[in-house]
N, C-alpha and C. Protein backbone atom coordinates (compact mmCIF):
# COMPACT_ATOMS: atom_id res chain seq x y z
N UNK A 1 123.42 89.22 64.95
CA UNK A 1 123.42 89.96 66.21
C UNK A 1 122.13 89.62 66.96
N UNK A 2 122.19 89.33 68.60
CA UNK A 2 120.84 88.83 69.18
C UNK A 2 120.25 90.17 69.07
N UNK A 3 118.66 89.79 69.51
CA UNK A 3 117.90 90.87 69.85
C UNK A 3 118.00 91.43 71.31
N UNK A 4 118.27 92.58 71.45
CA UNK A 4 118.54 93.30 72.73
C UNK A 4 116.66 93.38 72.95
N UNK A 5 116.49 92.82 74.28
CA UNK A 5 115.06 92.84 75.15
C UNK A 5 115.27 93.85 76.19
N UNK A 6 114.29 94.98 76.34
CA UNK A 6 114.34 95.68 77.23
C UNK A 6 113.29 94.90 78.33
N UNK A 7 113.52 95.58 79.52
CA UNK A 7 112.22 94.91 80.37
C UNK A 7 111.48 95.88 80.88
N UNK A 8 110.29 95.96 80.90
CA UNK A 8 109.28 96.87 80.68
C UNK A 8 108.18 96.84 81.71
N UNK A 9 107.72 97.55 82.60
CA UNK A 9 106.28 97.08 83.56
C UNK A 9 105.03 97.68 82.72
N UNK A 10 104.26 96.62 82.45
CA UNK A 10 102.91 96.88 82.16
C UNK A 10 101.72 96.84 82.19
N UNK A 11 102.02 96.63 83.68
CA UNK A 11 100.63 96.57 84.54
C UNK A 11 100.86 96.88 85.98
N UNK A 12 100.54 97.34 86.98
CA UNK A 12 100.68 97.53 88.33
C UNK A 12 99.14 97.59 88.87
N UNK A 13 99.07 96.86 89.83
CA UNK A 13 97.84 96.86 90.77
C UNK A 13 97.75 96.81 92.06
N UNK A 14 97.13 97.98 92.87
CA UNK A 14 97.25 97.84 94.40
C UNK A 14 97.10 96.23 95.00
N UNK A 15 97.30 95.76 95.65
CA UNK A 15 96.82 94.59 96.53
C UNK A 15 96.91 94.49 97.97
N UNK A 16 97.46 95.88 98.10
CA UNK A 16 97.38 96.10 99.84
C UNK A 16 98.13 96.90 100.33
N UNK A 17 98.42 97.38 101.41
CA UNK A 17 99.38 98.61 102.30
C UNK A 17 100.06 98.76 101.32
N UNK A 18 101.40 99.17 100.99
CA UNK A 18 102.70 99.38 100.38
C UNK A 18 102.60 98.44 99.08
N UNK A 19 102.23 97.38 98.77
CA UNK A 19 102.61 96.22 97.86
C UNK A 19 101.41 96.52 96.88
N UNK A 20 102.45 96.28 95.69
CA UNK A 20 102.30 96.67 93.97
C UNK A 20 102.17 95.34 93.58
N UNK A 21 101.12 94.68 92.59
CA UNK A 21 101.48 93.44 91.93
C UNK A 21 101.94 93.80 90.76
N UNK A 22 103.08 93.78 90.21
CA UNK A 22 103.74 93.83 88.69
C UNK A 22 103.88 93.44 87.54
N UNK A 23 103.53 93.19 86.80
CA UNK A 23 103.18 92.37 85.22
C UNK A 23 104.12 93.01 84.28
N UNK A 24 105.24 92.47 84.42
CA UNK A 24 106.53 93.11 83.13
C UNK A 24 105.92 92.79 81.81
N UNK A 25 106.99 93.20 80.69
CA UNK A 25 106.34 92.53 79.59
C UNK A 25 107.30 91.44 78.62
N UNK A 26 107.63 90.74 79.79
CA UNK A 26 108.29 89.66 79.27
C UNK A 26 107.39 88.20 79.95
N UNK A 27 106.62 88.56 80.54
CA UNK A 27 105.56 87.51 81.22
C UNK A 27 105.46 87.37 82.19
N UNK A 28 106.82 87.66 83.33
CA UNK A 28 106.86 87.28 84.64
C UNK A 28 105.96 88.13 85.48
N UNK A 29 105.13 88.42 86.71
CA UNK A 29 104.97 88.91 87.76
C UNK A 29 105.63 89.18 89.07
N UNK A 30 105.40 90.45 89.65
CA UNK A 30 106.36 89.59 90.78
C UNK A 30 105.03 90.99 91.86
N UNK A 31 105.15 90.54 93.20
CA UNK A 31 105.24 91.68 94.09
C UNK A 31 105.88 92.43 95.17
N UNK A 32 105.85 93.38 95.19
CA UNK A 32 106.61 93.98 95.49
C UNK A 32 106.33 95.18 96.66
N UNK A 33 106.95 95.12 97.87
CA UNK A 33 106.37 96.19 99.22
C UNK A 33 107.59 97.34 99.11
N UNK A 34 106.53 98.43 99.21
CA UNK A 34 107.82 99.59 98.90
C UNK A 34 107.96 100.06 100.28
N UNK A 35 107.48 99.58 101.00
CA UNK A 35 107.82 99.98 102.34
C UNK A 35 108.91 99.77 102.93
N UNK A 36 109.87 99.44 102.19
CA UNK A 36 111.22 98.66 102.64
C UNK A 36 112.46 100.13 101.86
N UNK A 37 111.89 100.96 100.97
CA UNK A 37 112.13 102.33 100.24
C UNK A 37 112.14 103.36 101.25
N UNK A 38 111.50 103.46 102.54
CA UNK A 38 110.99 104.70 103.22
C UNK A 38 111.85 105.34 103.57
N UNK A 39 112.98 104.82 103.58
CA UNK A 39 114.40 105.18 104.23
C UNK A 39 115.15 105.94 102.95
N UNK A 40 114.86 105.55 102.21
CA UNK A 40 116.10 106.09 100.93
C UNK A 40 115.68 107.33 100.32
N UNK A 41 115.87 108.71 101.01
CA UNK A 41 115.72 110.33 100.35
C UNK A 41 114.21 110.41 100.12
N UNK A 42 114.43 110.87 99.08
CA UNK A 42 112.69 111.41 98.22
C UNK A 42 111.90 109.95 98.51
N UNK A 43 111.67 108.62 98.23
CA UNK A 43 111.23 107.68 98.78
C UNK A 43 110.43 107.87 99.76
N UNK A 44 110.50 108.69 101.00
CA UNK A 44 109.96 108.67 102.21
C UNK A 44 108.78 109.23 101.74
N UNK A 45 108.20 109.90 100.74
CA UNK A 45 107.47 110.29 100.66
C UNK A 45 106.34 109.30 100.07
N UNK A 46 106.76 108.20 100.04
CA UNK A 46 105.70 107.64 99.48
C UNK A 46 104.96 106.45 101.18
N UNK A 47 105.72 107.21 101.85
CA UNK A 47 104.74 106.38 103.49
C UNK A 47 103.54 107.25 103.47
N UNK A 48 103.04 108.67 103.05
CA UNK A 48 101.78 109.35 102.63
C UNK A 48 101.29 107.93 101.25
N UNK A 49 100.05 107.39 101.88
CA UNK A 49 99.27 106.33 101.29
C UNK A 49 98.49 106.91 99.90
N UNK A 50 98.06 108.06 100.73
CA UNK A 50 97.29 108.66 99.62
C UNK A 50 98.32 109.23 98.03
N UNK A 51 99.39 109.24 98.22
CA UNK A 51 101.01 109.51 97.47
C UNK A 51 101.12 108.09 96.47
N UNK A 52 101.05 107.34 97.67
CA UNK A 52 101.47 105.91 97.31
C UNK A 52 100.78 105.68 95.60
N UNK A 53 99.14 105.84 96.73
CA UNK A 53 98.43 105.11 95.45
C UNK A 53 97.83 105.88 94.49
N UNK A 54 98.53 107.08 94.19
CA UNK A 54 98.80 108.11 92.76
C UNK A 54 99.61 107.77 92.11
N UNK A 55 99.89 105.83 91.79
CA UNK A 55 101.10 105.61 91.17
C UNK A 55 100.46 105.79 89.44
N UNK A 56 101.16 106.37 88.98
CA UNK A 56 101.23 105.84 87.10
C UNK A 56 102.31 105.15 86.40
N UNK A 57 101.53 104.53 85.39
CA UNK A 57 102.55 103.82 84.59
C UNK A 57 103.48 104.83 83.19
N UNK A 58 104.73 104.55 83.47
CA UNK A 58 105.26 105.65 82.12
C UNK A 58 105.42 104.52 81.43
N UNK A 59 106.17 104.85 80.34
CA UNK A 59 106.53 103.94 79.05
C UNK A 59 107.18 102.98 79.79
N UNK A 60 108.26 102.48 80.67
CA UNK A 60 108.59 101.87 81.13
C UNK A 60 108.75 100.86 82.62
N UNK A 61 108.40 101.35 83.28
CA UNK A 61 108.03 101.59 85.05
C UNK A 61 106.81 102.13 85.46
N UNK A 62 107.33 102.12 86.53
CA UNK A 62 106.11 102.93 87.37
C UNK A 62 106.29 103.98 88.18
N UNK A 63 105.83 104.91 87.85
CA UNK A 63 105.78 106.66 88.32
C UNK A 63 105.31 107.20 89.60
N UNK A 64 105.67 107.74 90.47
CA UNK A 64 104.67 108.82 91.43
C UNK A 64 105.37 110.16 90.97
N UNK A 65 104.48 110.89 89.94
CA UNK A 65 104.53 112.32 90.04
C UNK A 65 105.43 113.10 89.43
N UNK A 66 106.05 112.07 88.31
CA UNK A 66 107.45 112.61 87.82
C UNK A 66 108.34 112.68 88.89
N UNK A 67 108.89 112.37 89.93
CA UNK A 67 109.57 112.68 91.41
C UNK A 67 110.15 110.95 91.25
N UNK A 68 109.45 110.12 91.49
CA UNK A 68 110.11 108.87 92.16
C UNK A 68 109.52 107.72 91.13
N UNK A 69 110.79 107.09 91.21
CA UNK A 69 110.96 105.93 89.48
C UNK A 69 111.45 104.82 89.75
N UNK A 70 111.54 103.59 90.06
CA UNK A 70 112.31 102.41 90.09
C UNK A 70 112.67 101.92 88.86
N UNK A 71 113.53 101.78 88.26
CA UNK A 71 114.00 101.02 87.20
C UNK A 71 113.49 99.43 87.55
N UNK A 72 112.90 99.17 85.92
CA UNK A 72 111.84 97.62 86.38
C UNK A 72 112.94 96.49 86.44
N UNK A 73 113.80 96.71 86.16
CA UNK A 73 115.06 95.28 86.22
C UNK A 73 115.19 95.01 87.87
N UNK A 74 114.82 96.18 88.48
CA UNK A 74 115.31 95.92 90.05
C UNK A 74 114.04 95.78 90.58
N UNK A 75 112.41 96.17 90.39
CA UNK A 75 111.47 95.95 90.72
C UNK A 75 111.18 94.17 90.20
N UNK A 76 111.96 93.70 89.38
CA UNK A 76 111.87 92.65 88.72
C UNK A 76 112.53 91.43 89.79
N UNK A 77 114.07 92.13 89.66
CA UNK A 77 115.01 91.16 90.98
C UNK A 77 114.63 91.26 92.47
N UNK A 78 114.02 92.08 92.73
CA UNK A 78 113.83 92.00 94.14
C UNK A 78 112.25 91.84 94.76
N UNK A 79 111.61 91.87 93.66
CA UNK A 79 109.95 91.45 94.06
C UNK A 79 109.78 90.26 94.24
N UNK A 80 109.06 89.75 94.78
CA UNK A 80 108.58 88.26 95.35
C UNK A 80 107.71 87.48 94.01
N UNK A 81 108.17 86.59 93.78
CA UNK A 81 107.67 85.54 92.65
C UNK A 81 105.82 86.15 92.60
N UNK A 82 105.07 86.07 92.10
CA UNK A 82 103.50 85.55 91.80
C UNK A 82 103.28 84.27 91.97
N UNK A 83 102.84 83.77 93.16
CA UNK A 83 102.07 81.94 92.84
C UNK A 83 101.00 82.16 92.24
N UNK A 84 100.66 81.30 91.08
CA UNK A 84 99.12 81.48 90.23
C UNK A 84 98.63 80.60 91.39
């Protein structure tokens, strides 16, 4: 039986307005502008900057406040590559 890989964020770092740089833990990076979120319910609340950047990391993703969660498979598919 293969090994089932979860995908995991384990690192997040501001790098500017809205945009998270992401470090899964399968190696890839990607970044990612949540400003493109502002529209979707509870989301809006993260256009308050000072909100924004109260992000924490849970076991899996990345947190504001117990309230708002992206599952990292989609922070994964839709973030913009890392050029080293």
């Amino acid at each position: 039986m293969p090994e089932i890989t979860f995908i995991g964020v384990i690192k997040a770092e501001h790098v500017g307005g809205y945009t998270l740089k992401i470090l899964f833990n399968n190696g890839m990076a990607r970044l990612y502008g949540f400003s493109k979120e502002f529209s979707k319910g509870i989301c809006s609340k993260l256009k308050d900057i000072d909100y924004f950047l109260n992000f924490k990391l849970d076991p899996f993703s990345i947190d504001w406040n117990n309230e708002i969660g992206f599952a990292p498979e989609y922070l994964l598919e839709n973030g913009q590559p890392v050029i080293s």
